[in-house]
PDB file of N, CA and C in Angstrom:
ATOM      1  N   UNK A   1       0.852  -1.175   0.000  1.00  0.00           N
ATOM      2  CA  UNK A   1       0.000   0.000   0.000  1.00  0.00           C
ATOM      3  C   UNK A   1       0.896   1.236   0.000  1.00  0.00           C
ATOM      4  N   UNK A   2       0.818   2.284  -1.118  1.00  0.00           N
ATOM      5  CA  UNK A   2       1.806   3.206  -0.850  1.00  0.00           C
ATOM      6  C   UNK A   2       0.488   4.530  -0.081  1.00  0.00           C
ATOM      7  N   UNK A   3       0.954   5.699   0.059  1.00  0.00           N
ATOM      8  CA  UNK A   3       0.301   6.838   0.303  1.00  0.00           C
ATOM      9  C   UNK A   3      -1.276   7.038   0.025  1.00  0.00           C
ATOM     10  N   UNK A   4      -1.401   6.927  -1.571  1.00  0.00           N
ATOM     11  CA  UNK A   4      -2.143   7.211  -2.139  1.00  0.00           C
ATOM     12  C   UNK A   4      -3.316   6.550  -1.425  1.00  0.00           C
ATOM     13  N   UNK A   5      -3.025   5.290  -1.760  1.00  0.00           N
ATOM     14  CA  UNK A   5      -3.619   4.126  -1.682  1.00  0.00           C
ATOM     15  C   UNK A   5      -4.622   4.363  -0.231  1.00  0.00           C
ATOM     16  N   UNK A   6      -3.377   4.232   0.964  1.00  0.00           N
ATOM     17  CA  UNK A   6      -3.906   4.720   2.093  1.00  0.00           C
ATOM     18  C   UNK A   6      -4.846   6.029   2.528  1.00  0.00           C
ATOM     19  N   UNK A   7      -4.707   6.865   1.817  1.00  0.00           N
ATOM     20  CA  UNK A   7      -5.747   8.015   1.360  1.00  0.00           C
ATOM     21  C   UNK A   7      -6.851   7.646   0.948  1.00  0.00           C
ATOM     22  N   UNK A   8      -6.915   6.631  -0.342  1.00  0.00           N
ATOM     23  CA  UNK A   8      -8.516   6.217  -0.021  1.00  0.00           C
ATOM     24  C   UNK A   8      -8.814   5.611   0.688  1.00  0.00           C
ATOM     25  N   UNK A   9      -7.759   4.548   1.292  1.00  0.00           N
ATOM     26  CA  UNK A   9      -9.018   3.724   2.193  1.00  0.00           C
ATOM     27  C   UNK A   9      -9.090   4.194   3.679  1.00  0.00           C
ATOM     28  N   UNK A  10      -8.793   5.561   4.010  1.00  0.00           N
ATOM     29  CA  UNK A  10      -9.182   5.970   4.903  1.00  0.00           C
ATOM     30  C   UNK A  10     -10.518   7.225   4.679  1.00  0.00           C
ATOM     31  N   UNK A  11     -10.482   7.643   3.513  1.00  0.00           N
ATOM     32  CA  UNK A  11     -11.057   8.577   2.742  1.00  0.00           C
ATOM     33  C   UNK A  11     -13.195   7.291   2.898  1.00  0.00           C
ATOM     34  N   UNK A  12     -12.204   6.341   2.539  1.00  0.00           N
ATOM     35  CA  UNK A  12     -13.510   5.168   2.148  1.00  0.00           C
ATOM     36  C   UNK A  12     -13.936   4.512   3.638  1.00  0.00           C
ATOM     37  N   UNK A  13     -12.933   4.128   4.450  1.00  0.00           N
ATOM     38  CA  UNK A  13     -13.500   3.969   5.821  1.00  0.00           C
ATOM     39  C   UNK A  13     -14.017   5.223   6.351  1.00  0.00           C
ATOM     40  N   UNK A  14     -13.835   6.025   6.263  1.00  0.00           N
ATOM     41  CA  UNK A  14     -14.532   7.247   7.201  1.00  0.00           C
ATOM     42  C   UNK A  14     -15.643   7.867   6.988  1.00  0.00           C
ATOM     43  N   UNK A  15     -15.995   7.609   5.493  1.00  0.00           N
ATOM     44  CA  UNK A  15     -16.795   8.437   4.520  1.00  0.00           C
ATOM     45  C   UNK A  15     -16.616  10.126   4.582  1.00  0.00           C
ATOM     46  N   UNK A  16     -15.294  10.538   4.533  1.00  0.00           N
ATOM     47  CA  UNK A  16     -15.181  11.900   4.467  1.00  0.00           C
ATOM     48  C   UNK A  16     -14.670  11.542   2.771  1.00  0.00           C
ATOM     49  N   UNK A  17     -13.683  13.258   2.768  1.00  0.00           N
ATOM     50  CA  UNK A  17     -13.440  13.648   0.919  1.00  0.00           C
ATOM     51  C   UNK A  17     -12.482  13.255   1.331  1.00  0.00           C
ATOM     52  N   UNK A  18     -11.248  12.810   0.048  1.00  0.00           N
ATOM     53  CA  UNK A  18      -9.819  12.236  -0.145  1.00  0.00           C
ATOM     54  C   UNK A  18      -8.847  13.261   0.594  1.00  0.00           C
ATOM     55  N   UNK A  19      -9.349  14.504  -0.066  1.00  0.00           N
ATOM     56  CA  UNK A  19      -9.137  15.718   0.070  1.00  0.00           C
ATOM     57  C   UNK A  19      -8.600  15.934   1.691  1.00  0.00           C
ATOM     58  N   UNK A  20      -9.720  15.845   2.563  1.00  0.00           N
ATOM     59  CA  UNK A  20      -9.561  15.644   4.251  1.00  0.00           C
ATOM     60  C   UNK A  20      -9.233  15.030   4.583  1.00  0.00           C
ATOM     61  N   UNK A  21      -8.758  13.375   4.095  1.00  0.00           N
ATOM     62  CA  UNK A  21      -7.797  12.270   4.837  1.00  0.00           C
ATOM     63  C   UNK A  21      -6.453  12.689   4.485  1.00  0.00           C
ATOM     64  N   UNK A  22      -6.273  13.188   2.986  1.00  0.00           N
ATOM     65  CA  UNK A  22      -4.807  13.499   2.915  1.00  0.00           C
ATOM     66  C   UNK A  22      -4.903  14.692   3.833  1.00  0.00           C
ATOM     67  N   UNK A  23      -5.204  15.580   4.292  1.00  0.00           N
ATOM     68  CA  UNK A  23      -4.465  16.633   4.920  1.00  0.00           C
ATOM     69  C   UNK A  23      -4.436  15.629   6.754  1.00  0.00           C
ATOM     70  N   UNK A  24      -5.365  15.091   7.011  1.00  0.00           N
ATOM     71  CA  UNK A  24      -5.168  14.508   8.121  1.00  0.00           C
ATOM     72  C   UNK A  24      -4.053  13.509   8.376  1.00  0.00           C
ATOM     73  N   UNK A  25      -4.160  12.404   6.743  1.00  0.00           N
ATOM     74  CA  UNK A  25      -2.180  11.868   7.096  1.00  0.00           C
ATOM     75  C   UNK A  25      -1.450  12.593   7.380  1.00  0.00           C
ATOM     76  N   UNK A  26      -1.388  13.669   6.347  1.00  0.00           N
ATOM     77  CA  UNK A  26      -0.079  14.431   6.071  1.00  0.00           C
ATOM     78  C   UNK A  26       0.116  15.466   7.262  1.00  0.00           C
ATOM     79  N   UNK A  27      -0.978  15.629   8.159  1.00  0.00           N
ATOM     80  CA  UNK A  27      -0.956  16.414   9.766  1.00  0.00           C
ATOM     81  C   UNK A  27       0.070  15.637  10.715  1.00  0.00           C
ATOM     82  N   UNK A  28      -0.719  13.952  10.890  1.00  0.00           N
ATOM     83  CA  UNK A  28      -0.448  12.830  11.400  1.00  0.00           C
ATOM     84  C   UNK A  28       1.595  12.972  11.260  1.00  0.00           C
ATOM     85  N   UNK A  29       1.554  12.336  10.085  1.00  0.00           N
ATOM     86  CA  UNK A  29       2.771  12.592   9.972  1.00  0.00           C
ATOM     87  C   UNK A  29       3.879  13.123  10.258  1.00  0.00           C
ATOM     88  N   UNK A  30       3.228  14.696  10.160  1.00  0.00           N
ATOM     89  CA  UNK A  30       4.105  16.178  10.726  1.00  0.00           C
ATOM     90  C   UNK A  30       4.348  15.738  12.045  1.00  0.00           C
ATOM     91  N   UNK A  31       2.989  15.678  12.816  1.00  0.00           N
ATOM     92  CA  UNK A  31       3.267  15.532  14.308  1.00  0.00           C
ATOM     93  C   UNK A  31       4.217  14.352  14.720  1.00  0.00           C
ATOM     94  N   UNK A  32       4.333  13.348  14.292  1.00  0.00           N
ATOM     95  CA  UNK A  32       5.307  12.224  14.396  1.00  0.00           C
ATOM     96  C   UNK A  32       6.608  12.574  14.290  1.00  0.00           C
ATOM     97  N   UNK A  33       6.968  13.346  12.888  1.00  0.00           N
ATOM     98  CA  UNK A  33       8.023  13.832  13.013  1.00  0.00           C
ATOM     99  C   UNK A  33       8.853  14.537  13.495  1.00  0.00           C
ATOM    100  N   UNK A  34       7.937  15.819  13.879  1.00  0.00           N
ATOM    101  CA  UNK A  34       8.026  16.946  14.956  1.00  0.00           C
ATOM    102  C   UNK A  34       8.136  16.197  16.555  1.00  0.00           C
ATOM    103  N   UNK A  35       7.409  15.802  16.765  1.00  0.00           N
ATOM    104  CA  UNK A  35       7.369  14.772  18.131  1.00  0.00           C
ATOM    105  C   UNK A  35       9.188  14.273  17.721  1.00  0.00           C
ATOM    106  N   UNK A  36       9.797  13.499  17.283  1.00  0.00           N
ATOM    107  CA  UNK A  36      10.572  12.559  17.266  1.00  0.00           C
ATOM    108  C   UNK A  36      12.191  13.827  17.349  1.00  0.00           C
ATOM    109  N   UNK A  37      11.653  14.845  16.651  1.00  0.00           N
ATOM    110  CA  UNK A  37      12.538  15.380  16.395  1.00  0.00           C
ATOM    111  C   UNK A  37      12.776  16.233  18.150  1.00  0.00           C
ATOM    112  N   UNK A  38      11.260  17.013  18.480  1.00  0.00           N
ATOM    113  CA  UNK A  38      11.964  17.891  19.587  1.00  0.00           C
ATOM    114  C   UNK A  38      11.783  16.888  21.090  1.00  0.00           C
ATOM    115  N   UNK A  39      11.118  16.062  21.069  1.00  0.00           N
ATOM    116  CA  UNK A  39      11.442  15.093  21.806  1.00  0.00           C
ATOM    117  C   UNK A  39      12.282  13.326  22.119  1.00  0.00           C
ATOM    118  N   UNK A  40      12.194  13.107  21.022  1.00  0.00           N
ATOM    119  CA  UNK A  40      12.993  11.756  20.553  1.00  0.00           C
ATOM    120  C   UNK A  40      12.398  10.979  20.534  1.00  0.00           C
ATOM    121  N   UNK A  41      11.326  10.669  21.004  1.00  0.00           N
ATOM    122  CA  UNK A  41       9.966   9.636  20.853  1.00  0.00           C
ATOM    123  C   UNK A  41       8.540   9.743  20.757  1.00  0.00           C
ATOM    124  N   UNK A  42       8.097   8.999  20.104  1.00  0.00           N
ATOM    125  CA  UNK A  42       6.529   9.199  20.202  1.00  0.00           C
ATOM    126  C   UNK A  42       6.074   8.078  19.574  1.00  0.00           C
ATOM    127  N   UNK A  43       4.931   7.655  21.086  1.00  0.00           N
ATOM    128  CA  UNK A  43       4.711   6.487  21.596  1.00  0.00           C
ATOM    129  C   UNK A  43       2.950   5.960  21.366  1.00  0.00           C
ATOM    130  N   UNK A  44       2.457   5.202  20.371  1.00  0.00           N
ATOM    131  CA  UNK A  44       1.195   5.044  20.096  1.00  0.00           C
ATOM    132  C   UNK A  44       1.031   3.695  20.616  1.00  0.00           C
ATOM    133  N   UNK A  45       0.342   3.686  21.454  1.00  0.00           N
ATOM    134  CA  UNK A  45      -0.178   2.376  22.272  1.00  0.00           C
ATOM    135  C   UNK A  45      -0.614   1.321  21.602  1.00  0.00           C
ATOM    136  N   UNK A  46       0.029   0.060  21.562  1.00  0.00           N
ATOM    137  CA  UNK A  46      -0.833  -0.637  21.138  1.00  0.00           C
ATOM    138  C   UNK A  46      -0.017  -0.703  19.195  1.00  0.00           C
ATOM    139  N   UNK A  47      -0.062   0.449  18.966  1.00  0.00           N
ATOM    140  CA  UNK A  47       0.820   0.536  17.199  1.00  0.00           C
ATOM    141  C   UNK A  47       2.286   0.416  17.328  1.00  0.00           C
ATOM    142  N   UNK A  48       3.137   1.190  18.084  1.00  0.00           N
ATOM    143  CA  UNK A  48       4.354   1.156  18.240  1.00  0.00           C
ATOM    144  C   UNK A  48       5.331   2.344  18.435  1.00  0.00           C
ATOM    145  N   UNK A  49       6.493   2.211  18.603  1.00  0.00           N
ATOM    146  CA  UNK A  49       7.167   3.679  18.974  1.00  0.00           C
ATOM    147  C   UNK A  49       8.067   4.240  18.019  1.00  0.00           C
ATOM    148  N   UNK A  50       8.040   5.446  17.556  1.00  0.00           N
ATOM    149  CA  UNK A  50       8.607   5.950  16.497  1.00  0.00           C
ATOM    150  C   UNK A  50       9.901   7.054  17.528  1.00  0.00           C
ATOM    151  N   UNK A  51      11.355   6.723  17.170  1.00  0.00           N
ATOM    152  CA  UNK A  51      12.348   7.300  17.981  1.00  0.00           C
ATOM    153  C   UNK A  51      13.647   7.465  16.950  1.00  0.00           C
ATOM    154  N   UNK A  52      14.304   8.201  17.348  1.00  0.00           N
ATOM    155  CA  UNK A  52      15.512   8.868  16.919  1.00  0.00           C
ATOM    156  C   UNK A  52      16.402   8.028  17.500  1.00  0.00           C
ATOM    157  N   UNK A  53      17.610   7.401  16.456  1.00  0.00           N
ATOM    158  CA  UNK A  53      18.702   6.546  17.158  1.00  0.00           C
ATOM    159  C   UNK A  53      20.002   7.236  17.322  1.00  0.00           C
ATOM    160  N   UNK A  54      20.792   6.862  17.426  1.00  0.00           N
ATOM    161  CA  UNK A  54      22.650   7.461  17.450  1.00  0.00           C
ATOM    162  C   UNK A  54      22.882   6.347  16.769  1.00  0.00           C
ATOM    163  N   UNK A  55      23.816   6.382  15.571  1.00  0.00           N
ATOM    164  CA  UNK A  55      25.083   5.673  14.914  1.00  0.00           C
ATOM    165  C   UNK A  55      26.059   5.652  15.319  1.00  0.00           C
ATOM    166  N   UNK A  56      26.987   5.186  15.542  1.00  0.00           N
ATOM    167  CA  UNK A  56      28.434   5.845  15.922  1.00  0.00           C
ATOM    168  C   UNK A  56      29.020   5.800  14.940  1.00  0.00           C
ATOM    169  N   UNK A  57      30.334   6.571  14.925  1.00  0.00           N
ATOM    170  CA  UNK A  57      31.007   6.643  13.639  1.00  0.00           C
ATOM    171  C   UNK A  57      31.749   5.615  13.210  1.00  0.00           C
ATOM    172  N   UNK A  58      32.067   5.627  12.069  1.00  0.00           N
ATOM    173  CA  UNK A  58      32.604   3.728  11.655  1.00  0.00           C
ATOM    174  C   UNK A  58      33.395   3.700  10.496  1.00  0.00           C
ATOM    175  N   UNK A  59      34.274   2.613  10.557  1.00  0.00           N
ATOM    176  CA  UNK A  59      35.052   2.241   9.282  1.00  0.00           C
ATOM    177  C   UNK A  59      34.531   1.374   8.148  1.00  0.00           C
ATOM    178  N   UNK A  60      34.010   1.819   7.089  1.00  0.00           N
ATOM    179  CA  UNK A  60      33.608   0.860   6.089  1.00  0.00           C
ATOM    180  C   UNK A  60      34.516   0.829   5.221  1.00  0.00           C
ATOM    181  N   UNK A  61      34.186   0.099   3.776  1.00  0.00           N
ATOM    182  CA  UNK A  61      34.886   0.035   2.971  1.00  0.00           C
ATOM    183  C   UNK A  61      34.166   0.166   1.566  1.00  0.00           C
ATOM    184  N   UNK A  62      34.763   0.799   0.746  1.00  0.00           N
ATOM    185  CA  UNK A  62      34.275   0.962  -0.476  1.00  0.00           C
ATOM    186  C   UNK A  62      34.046  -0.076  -1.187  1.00  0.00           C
ATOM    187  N   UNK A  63      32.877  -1.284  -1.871  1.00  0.00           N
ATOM    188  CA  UNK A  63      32.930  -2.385  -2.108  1.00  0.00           C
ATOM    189  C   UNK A  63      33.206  -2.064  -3.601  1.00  0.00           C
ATOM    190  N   UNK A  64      33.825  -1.505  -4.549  1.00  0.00           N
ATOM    191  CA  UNK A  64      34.504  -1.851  -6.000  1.00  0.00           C
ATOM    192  C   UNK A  64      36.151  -1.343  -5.983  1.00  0.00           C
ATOM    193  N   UNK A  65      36.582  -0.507  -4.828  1.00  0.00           N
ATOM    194  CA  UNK A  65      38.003  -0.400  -4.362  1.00  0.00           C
ATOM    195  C   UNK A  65      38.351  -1.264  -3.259  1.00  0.00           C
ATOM    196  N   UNK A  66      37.453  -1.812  -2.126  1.00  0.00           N
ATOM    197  CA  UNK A  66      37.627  -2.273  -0.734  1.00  0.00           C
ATOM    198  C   UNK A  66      38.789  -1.501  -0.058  1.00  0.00           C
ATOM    199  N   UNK A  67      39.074  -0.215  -0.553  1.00  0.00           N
ATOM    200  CA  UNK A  67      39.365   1.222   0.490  1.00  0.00           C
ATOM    201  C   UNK A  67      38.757   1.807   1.546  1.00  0.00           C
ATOM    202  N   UNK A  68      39.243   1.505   2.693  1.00  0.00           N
ATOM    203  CA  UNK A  68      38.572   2.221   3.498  1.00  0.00           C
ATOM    204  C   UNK A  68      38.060   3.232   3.716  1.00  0.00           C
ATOM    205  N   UNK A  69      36.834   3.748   3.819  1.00  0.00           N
ATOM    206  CA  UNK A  69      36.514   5.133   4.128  1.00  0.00           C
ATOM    207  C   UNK A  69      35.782   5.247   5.801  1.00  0.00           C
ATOM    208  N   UNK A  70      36.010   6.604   5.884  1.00  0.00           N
ATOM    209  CA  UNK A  70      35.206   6.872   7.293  1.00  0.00           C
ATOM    210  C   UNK A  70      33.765   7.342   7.024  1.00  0.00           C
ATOM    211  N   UNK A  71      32.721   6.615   8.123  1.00  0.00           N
ATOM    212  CA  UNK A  71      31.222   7.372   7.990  1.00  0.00           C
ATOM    213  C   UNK A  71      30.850   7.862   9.157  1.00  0.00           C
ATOM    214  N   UNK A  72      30.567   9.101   9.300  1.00  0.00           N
ATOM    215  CA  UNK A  72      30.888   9.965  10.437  1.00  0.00           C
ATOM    216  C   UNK A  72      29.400   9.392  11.379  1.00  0.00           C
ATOM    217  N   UNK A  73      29.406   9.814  12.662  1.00  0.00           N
ATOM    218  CA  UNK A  73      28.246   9.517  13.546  1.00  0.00           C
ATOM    219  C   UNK A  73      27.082  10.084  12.884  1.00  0.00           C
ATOM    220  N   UNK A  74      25.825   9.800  13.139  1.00  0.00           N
ATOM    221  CA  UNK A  74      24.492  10.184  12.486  1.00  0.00           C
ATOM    222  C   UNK A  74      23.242  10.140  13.700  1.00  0.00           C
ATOM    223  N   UNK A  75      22.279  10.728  13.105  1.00  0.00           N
ATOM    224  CA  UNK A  75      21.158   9.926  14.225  1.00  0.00           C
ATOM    225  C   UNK A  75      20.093   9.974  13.055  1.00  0.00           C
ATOM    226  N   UNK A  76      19.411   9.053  12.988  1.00  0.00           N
ATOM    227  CA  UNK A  76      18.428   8.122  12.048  1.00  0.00           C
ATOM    228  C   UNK A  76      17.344   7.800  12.910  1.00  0.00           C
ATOM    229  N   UNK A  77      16.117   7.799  11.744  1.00  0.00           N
ATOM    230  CA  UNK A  77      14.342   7.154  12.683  1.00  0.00           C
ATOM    231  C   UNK A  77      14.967   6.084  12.887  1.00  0.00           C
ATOM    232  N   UNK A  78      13.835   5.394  13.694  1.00  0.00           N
ATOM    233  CA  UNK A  78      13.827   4.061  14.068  1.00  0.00           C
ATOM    234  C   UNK A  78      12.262   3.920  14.359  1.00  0.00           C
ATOM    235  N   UNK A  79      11.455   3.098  14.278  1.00  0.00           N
ATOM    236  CA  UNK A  79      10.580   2.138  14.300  1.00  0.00           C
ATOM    237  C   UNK A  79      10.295   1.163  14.658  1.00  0.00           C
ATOM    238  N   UNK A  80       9.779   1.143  16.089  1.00  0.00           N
ATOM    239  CA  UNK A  80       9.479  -0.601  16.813  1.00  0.00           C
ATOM    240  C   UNK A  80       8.157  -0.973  16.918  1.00  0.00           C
ATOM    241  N   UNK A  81       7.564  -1.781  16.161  1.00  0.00           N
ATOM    242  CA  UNK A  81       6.330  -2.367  16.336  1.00  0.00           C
ATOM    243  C   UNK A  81       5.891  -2.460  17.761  1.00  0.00           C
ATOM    244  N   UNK A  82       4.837  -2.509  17.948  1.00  0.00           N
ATOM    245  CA  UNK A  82       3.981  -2.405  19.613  1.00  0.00           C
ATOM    246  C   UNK A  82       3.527  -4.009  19.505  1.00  0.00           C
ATOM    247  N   UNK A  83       2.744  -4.065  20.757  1.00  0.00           N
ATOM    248  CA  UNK A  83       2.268  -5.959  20.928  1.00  0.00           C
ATOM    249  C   UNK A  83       1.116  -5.542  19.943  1.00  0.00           C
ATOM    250  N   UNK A  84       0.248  -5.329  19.659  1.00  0.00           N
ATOM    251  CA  UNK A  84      -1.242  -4.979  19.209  1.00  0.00           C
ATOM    252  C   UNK A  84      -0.595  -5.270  17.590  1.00  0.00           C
ATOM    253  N   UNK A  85       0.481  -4.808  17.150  1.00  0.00           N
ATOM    254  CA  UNK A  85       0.983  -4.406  15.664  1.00  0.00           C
ATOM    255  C   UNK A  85       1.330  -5.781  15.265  1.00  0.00           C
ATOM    256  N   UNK A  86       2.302  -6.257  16.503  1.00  0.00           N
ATOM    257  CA  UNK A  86       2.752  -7.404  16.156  1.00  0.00           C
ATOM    258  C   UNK A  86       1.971  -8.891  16.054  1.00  0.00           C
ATOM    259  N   UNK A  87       0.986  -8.870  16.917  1.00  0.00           N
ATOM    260  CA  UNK A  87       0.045  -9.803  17.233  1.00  0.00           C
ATOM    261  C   UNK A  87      -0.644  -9.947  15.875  1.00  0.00           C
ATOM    262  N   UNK A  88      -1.110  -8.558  15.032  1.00  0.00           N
ATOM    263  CA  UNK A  88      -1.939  -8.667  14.392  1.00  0.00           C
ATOM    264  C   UNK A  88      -1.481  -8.736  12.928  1.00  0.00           C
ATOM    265  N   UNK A  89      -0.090  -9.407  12.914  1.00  0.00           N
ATOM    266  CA  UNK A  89       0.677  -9.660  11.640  1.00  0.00           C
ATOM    267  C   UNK A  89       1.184 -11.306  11.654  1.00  0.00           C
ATOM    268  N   UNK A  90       1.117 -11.494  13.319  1.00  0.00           N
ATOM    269  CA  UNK A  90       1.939 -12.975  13.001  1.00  0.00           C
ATOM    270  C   UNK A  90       1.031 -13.835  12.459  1.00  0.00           C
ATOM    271  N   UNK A  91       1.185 -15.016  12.131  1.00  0.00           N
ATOM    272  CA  UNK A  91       0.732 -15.995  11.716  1.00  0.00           C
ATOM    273  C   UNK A  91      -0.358 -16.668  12.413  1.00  0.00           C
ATOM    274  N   UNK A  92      -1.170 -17.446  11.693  1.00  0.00           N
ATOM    275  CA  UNK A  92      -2.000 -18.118  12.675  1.00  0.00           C
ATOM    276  C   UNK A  92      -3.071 -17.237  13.687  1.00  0.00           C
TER     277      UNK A  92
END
């Protein structure tokens, strides 16, 4: 399911316009990001926790020279499924 997709079928579960689910993802979203960014987490019960990680910095290697290069520290999303998310994907 990409974006779109999810736009109608929230557009179609709700019976509102496409129009008002996309601005409500695309709200959704903001706030997740904004959340993650000035706090570092944000925590939906039951769905899962969306958080900011640390990398540390590291030695890789260029795989068509196998030259080493350096990749400096970073901080990257991260994404952990909740019990409710996970339950309702496994098998059986």
């Amino acid at each position: 399911m990409n974006k779109g997709e999810l736009i109608e079928a929230v557009a179609r579960n709700t019976g509102e316009s496409k129009a008002l689910a996309e601005k409500m993802i695309n709200e959704t979203l903001d706030v997740i990001v904004s959340g993650v960014v000035m706090s570092g987490k944000v925590q939906i019960t039951g769905f899962g926790t969306f958080e900011g990680r640390d990398r540390a910095a590291r030695t890789a290697r260029n795989p068509q020279t196998g030259e080493p290069i350096y990749v400096k520290a970073t901080r990257v999303p991260a994404f952990k499924a909740g019990k409710g998310f996970k339950d309702a994907v496994k098998p059986g």
